[in-house]
C-alpha atoms as a PDB file:
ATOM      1  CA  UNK A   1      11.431   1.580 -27.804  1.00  0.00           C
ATOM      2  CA  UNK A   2       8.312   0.388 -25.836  1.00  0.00           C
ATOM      3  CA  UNK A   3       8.336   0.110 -22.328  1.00  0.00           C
ATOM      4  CA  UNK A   4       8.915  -3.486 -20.779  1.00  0.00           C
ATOM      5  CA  UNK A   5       6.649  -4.558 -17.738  1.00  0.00           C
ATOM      6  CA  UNK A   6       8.556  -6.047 -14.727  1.00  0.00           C
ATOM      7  CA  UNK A   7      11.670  -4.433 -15.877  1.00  0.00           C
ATOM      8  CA  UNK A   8      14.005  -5.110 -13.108  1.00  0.00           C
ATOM      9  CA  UNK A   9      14.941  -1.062 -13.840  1.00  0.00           C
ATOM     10  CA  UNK A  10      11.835   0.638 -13.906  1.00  0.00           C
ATOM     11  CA  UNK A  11      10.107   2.491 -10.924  1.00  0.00           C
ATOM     12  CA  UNK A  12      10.217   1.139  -7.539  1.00  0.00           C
ATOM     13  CA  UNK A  13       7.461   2.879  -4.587  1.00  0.00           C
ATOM     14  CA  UNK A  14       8.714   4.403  -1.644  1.00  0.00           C
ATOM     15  CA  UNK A  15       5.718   3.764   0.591  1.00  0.00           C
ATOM     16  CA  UNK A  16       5.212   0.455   2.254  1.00  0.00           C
ATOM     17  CA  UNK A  17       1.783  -0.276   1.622  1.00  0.00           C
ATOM     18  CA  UNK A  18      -0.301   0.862  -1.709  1.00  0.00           C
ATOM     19  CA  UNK A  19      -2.619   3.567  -2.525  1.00  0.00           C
ATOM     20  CA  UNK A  20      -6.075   3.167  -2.722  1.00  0.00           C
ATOM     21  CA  UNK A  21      -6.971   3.759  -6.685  1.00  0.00           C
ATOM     22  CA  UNK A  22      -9.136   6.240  -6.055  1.00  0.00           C
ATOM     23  CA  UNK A  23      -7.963   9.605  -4.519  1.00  0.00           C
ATOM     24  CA  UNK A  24      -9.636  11.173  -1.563  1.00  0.00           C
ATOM     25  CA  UNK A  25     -10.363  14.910  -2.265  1.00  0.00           C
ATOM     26  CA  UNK A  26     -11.611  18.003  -0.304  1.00  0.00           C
ATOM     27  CA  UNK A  27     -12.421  21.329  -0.877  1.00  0.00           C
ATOM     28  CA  UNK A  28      -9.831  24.080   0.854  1.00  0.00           C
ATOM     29  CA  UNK A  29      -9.981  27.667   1.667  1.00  0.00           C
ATOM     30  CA  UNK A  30      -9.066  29.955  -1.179  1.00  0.00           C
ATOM     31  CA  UNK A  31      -4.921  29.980  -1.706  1.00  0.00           C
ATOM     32  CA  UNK A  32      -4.615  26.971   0.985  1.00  0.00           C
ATOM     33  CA  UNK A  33      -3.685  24.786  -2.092  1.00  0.00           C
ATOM     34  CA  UNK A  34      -0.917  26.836  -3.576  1.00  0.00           C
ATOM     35  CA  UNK A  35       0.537  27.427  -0.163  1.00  0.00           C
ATOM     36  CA  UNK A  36       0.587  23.205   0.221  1.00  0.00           C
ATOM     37  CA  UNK A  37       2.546  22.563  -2.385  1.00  0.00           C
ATOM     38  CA  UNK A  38       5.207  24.904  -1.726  1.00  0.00           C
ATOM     39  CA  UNK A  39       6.373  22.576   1.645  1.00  0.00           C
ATOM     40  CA  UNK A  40       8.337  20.199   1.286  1.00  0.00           C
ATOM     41  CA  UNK A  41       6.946  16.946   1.513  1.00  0.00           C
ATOM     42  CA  UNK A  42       3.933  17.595   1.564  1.00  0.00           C
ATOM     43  CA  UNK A  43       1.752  14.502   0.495  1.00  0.00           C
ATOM     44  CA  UNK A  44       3.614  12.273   2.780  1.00  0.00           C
ATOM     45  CA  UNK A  45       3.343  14.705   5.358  1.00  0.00           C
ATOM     46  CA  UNK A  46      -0.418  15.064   5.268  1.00  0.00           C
ATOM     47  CA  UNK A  47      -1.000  11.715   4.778  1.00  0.00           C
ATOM     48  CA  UNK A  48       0.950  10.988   8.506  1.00  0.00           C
ATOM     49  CA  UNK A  49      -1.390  14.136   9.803  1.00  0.00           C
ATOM     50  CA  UNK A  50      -4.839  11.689   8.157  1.00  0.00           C
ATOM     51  CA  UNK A  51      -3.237   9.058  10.132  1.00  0.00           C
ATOM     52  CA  UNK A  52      -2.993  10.596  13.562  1.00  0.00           C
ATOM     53  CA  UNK A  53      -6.315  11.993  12.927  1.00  0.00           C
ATOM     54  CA  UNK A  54      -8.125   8.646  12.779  1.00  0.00           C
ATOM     55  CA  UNK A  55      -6.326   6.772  15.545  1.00  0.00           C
ATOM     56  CA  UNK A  56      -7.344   9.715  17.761  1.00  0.00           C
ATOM     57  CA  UNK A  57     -10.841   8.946  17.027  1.00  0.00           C
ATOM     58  CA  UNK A  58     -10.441   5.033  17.285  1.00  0.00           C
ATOM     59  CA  UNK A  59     -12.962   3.270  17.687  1.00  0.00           C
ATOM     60  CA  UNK A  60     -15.833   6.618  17.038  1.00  0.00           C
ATOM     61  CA  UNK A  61     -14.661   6.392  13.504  1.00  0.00           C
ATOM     62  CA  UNK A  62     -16.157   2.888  12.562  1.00  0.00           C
END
């Protein structure tokens, strides 16, 4: 059976606002990413951290 769009039962997001479409990405320190996805949470998490990050910087990061 194919899937139906706007079915009132499929997926709903948890996050408020939507993603950009394309990912940001970075390069990490050699078993940084393997220790990352082992807490909990962790996307949400660091995306709170990317958050803080800029509104520390305000108005320097325009």
């Amino acid at each position: 059976m194919p899937f139906q769009k706007n079915n009132k039962l499929g997926a709903k997001s948890f996050n408020e606002e939507p993603f950009d479409k394309s990912p940001l990405c970075f390069a990490v320190r050699k078993g940084v990413k393997e220790k990352l996805k082992a807490v909990p949470n962790w996307q949400e998490r660091l995306r709170k951290l990317v958050d803080e990050l800029i509104e520390e910087n305000g108005d320097d990061c325009q």
